[in-house]
C-alpha atoms as a PDB file:
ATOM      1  CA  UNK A   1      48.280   6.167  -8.594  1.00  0.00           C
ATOM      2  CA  UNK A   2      47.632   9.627 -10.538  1.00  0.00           C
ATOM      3  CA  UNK A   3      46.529   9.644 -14.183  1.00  0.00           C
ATOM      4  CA  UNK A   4      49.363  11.058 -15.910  1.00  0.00           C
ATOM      5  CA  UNK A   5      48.920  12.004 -19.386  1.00  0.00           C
ATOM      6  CA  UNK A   6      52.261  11.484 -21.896  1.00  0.00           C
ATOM      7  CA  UNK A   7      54.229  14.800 -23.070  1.00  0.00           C
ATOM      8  CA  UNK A   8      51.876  16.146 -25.646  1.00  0.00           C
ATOM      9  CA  UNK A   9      48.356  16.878 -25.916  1.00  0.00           C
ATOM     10  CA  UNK A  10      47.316  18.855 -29.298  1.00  0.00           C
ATOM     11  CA  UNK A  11      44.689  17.545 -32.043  1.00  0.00           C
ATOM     12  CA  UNK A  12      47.091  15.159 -33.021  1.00  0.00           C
ATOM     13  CA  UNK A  13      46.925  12.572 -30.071  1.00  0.00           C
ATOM     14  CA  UNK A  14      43.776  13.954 -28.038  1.00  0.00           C
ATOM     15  CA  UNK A  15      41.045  11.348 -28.738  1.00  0.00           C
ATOM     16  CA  UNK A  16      43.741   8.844 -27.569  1.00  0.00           C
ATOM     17  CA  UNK A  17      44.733  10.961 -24.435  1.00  0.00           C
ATOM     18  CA  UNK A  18      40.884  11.803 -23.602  1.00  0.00           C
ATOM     19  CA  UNK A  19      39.933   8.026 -24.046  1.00  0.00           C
ATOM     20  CA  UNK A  20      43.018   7.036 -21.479  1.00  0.00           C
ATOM     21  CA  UNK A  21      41.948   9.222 -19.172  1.00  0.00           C
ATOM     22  CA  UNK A  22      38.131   8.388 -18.896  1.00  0.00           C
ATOM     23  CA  UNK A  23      39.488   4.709 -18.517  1.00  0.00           C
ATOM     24  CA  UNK A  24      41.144   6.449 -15.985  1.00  0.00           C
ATOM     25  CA  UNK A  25      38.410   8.296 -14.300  1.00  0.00           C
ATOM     26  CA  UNK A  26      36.117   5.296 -14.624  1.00  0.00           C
ATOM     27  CA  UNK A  27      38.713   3.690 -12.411  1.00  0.00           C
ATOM     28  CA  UNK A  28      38.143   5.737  -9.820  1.00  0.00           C
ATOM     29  CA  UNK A  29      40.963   8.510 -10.512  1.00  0.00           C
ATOM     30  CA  UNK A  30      40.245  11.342  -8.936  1.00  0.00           C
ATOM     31  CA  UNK A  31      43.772  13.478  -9.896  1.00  0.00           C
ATOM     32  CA  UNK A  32      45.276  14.020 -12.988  1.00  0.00           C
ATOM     33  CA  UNK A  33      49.024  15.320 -13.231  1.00  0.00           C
ATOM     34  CA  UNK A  34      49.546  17.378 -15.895  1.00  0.00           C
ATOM     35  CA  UNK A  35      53.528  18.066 -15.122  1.00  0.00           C
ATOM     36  CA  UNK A  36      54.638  15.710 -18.053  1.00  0.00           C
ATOM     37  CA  UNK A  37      52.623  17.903 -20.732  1.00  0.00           C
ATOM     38  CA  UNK A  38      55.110  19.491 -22.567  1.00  0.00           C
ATOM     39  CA  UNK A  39      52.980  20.209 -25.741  1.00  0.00           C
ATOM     40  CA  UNK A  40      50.243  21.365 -25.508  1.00  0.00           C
ATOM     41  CA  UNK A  41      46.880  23.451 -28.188  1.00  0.00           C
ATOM     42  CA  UNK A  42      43.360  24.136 -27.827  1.00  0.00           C
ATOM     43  CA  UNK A  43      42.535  20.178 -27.706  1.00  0.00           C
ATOM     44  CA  UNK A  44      44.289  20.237 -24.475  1.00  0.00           C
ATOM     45  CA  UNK A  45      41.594  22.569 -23.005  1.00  0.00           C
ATOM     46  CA  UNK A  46      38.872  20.492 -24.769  1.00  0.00           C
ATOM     47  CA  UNK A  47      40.244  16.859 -23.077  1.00  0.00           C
ATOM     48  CA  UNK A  48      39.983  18.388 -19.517  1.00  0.00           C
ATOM     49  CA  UNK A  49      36.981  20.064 -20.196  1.00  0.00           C
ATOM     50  CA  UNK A  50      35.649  16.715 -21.127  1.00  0.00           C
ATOM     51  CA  UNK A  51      37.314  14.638 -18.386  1.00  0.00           C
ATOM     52  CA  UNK A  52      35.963  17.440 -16.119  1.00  0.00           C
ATOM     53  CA  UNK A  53      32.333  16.705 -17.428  1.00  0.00           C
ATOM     54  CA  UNK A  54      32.331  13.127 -17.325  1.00  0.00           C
ATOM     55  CA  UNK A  55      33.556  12.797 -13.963  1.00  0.00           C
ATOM     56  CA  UNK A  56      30.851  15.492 -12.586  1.00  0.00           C
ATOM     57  CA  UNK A  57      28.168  12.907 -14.840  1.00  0.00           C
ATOM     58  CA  UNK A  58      29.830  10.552 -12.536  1.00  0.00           C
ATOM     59  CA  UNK A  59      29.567  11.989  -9.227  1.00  0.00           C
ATOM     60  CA  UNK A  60      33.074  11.798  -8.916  1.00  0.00           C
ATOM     61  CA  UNK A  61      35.473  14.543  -7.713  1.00  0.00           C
ATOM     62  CA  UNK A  62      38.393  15.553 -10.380  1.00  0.00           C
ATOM     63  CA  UNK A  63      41.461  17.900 -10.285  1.00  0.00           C
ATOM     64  CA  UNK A  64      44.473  18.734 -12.037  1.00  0.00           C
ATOM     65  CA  UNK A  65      47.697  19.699 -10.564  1.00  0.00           C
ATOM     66  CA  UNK A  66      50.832  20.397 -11.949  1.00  0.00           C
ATOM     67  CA  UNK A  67      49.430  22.487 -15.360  1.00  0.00           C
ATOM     68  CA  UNK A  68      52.630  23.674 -17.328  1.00  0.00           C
ATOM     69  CA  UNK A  69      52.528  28.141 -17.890  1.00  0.00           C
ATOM     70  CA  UNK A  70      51.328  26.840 -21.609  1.00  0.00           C
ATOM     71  CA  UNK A  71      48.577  25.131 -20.603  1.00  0.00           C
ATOM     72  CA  UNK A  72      47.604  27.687 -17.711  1.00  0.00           C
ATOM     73  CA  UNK A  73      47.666  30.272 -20.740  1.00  0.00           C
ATOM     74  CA  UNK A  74      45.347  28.366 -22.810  1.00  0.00           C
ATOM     75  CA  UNK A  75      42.911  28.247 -19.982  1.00  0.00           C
ATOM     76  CA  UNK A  76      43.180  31.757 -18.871  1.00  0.00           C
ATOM     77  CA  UNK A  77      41.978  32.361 -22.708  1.00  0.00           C
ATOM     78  CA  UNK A  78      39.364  30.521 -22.790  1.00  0.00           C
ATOM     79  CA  UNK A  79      38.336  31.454 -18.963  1.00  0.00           C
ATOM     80  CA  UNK A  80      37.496  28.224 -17.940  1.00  0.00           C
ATOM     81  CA  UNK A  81      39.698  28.376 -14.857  1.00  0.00           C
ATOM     82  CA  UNK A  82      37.175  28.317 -12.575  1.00  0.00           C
ATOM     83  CA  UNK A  83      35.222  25.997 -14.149  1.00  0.00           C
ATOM     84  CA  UNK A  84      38.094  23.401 -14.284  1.00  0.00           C
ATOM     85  CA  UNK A  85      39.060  24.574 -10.606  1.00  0.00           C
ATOM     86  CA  UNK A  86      42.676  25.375 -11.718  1.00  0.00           C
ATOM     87  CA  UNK A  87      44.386  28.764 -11.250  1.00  0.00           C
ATOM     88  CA  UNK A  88      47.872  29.816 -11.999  1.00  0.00           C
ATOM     89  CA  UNK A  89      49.850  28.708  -9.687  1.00  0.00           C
ATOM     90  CA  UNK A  90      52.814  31.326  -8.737  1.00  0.00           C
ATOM     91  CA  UNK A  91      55.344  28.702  -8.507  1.00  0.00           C
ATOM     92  CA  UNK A  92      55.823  28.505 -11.937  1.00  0.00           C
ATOM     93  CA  UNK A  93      57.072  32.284 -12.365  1.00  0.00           C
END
């Protein structure tokens, strides 16, 4: 089963989101979906950057399909696409 993160990740909820989804990774996810995130800020880059980290500390592989235009925005600004290995996808448009 695919991590799967509830519709909203801003600075309101993301120390809960980032904590469920190391529990996650720790568990040998190797996939999070991102299609439920409705709501999304900054803190949403900042989560994946960190899940990306911890899982590279790990040795484990990580991706993330399904990013809404929002969040594919956020990381265009910040140009950490290629770090996080996620590109806008043209299915969206």
């Amino acid at each position: 089963m695919t991590f799967r993160p509830a519709s909203t990740l801003t600075f309101h909820n993301a120390q809960t989101v980032l904590d469920d989804g190391l529990r996650a990774i720790a568990d040998g996810q190797s996939q999070i979906d991102l299609s439920g995130l409705t709501a999304v800020d900054s803190a949403a880059v900042a989560t994946l950057l960190a899940w990306h980290r911890a899982a590279h500390q790990a040795g484990k592989p990580l991706s993330f399909k399904n990013l809404s235009p929002n969040l594919e925005s956020i990381v265009a600004l910040y140009g950490v696409g290629d770090l996080l290995h996620v590109h806008a996808d043209a299915s969206h448009h």
